[in-house]
Protein backbone atom coordinates (compact mmCIF):
# COMPACT_ATOMS: atom_id res chain seq x y z
CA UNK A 1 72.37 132.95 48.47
CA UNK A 2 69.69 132.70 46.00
CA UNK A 3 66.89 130.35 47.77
CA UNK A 4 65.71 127.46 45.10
CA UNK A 5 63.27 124.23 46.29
CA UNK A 6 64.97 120.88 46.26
CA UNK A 7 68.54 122.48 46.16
CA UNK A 8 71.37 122.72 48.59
CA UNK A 9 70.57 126.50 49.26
CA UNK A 10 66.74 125.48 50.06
CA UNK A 11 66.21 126.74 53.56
CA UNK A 12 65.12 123.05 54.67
CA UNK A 13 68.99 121.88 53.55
CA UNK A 14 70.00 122.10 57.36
CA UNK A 15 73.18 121.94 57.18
CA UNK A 16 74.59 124.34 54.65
CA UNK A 17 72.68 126.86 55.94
CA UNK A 18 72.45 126.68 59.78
CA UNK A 19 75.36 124.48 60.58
CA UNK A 20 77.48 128.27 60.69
CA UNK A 21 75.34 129.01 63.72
CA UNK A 22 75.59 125.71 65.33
CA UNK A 23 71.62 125.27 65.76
CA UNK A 24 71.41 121.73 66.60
CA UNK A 25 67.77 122.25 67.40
CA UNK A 26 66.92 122.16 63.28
CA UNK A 27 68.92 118.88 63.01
CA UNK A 28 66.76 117.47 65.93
CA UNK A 29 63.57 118.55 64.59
CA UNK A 30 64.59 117.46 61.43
CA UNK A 31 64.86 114.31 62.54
CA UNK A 32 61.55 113.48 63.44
CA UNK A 33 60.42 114.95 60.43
CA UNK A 34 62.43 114.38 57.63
CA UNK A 35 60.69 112.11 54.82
CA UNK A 36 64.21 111.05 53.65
CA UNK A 37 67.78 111.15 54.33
CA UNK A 38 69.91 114.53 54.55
CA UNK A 39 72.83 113.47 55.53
CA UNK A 40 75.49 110.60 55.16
CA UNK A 41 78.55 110.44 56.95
CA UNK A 42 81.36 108.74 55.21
CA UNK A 43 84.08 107.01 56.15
CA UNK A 44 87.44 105.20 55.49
CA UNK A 45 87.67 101.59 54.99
CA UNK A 46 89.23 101.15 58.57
CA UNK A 47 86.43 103.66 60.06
CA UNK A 48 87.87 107.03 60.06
CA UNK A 49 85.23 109.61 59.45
CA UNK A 50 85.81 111.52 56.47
CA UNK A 51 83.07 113.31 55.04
CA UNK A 52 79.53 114.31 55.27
CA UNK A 53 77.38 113.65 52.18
CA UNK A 54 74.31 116.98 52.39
CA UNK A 55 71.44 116.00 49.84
CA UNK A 56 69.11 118.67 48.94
CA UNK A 57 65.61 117.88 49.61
CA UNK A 58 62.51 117.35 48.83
CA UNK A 59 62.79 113.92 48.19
CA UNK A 60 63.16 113.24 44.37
CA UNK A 61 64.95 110.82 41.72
CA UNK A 62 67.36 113.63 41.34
CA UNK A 63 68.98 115.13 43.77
CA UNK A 64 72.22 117.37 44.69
CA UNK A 65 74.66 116.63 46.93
CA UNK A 66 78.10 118.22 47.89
CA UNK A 67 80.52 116.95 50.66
CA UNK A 68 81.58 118.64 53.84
CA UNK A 69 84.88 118.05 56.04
CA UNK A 70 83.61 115.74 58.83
CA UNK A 71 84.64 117.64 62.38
CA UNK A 72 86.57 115.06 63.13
CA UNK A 73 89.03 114.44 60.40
CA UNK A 74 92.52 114.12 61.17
CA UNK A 75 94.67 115.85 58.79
CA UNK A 76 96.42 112.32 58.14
CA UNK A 77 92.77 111.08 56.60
CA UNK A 78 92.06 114.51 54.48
CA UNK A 79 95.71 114.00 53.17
CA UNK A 80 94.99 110.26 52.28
CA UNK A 81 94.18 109.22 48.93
CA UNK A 82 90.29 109.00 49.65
CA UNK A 83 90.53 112.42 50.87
CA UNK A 84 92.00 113.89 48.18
CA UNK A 85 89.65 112.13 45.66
CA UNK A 86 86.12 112.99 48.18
CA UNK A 87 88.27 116.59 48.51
CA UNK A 88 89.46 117.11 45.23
CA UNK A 89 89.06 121.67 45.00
CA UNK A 90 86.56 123.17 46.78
CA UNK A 91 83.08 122.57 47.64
CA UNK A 92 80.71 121.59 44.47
CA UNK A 93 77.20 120.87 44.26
CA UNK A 94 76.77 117.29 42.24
CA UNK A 95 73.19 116.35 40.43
CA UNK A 96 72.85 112.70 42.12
CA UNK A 97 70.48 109.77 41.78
CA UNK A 98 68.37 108.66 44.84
CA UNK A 99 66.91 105.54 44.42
CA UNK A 100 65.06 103.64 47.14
CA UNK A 101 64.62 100.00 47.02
CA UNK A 102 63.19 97.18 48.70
CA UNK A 103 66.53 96.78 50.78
CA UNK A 104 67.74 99.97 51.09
CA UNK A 105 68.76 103.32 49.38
CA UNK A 106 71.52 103.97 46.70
CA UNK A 107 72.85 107.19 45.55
CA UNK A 108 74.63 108.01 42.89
CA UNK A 109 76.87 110.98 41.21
CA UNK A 110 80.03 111.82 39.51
CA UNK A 111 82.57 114.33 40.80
CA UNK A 112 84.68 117.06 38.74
CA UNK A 113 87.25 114.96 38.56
CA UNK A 114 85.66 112.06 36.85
CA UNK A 115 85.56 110.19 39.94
CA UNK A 116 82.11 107.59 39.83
CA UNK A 117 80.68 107.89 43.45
CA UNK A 118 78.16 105.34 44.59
CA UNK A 119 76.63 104.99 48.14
CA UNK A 120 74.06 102.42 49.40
CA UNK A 121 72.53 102.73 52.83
CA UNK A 122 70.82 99.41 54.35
CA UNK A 123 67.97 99.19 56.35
CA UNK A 124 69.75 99.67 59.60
CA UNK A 125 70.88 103.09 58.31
CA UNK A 126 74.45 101.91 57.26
CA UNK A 127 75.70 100.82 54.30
CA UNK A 128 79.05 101.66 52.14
CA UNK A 129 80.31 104.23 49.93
CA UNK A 130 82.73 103.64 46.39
CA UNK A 131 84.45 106.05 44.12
CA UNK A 132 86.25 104.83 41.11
CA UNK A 133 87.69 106.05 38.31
CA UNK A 134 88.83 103.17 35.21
CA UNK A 135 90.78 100.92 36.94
CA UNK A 136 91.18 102.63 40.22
CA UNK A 137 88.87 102.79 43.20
CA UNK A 138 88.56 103.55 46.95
CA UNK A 139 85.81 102.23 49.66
CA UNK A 140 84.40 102.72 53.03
CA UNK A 141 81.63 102.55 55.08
CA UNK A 142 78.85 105.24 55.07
CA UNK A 143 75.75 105.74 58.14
CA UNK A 144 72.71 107.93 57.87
CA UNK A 145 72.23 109.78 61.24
CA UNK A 146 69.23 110.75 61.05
CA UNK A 147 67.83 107.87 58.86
CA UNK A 148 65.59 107.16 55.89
CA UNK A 149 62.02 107.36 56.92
CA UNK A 150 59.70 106.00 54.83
């Protein structure tokens, strides 16, 4: 893998790249050191977890994202309707919007499929997530877990 700064194959992109070996020790340390958010967790409107949301850093207006299967999705959630739309083929890296505001963060991106995803994270590190597509649409809730330090 080709290493590029402020993409999801930048070494400092924990998760792509070390959650293979299971080093929780880079998570941790990126956690007291992290200048924004890396991670959101998604999940279904009845609080399911879905999906993981990786954002490439360093910390810019545009970003890239890409989901991951949460570890603890039930096969009945990846076969729902939001799973198939947050899972529609495999794995692709999104160019997203990061904005930070005065209440909180939103982010930002279209999938492959057409599908308009929009997150916003409070101030308490949770927040929601939205796809929709014309007249159709899907929600849940979203949580940073290792926060948005400013």
């Amino acid at each position: 893998m080709q290493q590029s700064k402020g993409r999801i194959d930048d070494p400092a992109f924990f998760f792509v790249n070390h959650s293979i070996g299971g080093h929780v020790e880079i998570a941790e340390h990126l956690h007291g050191t992290a200048a924004a958010m890396n991670m959101i967790v998604l999940m279904t409107a009845a609080g399911a977890p879905l999906a993981m949301l990786g954002l490439s850093t360093p910390d810019l207006p545009q970003r890239n994202c890409i989901f991951m299967i949460h570890p603890q999705v039930t096969s009945a959630v990846f076969e729902s309707k939001e799973g198939k739309i947050v899972f529609p083929d495999r794995p692709t890296e999104y160019p997203c919007s990061y904005a930070r505001k005065k209440g909180g963060t939103d982010i930002a991106f279209t999938n492959q499929n057409g599908w308009r995803f929009e997150v916003r994270i409070g101030r308490g590190d949770e927040g929601s997530w939205r796809a929709s597509l014309a007249d159709d649409a899907v929600s849940g809730r979203a949580f940073s877990p290792l926060g948005d330090r400013k």
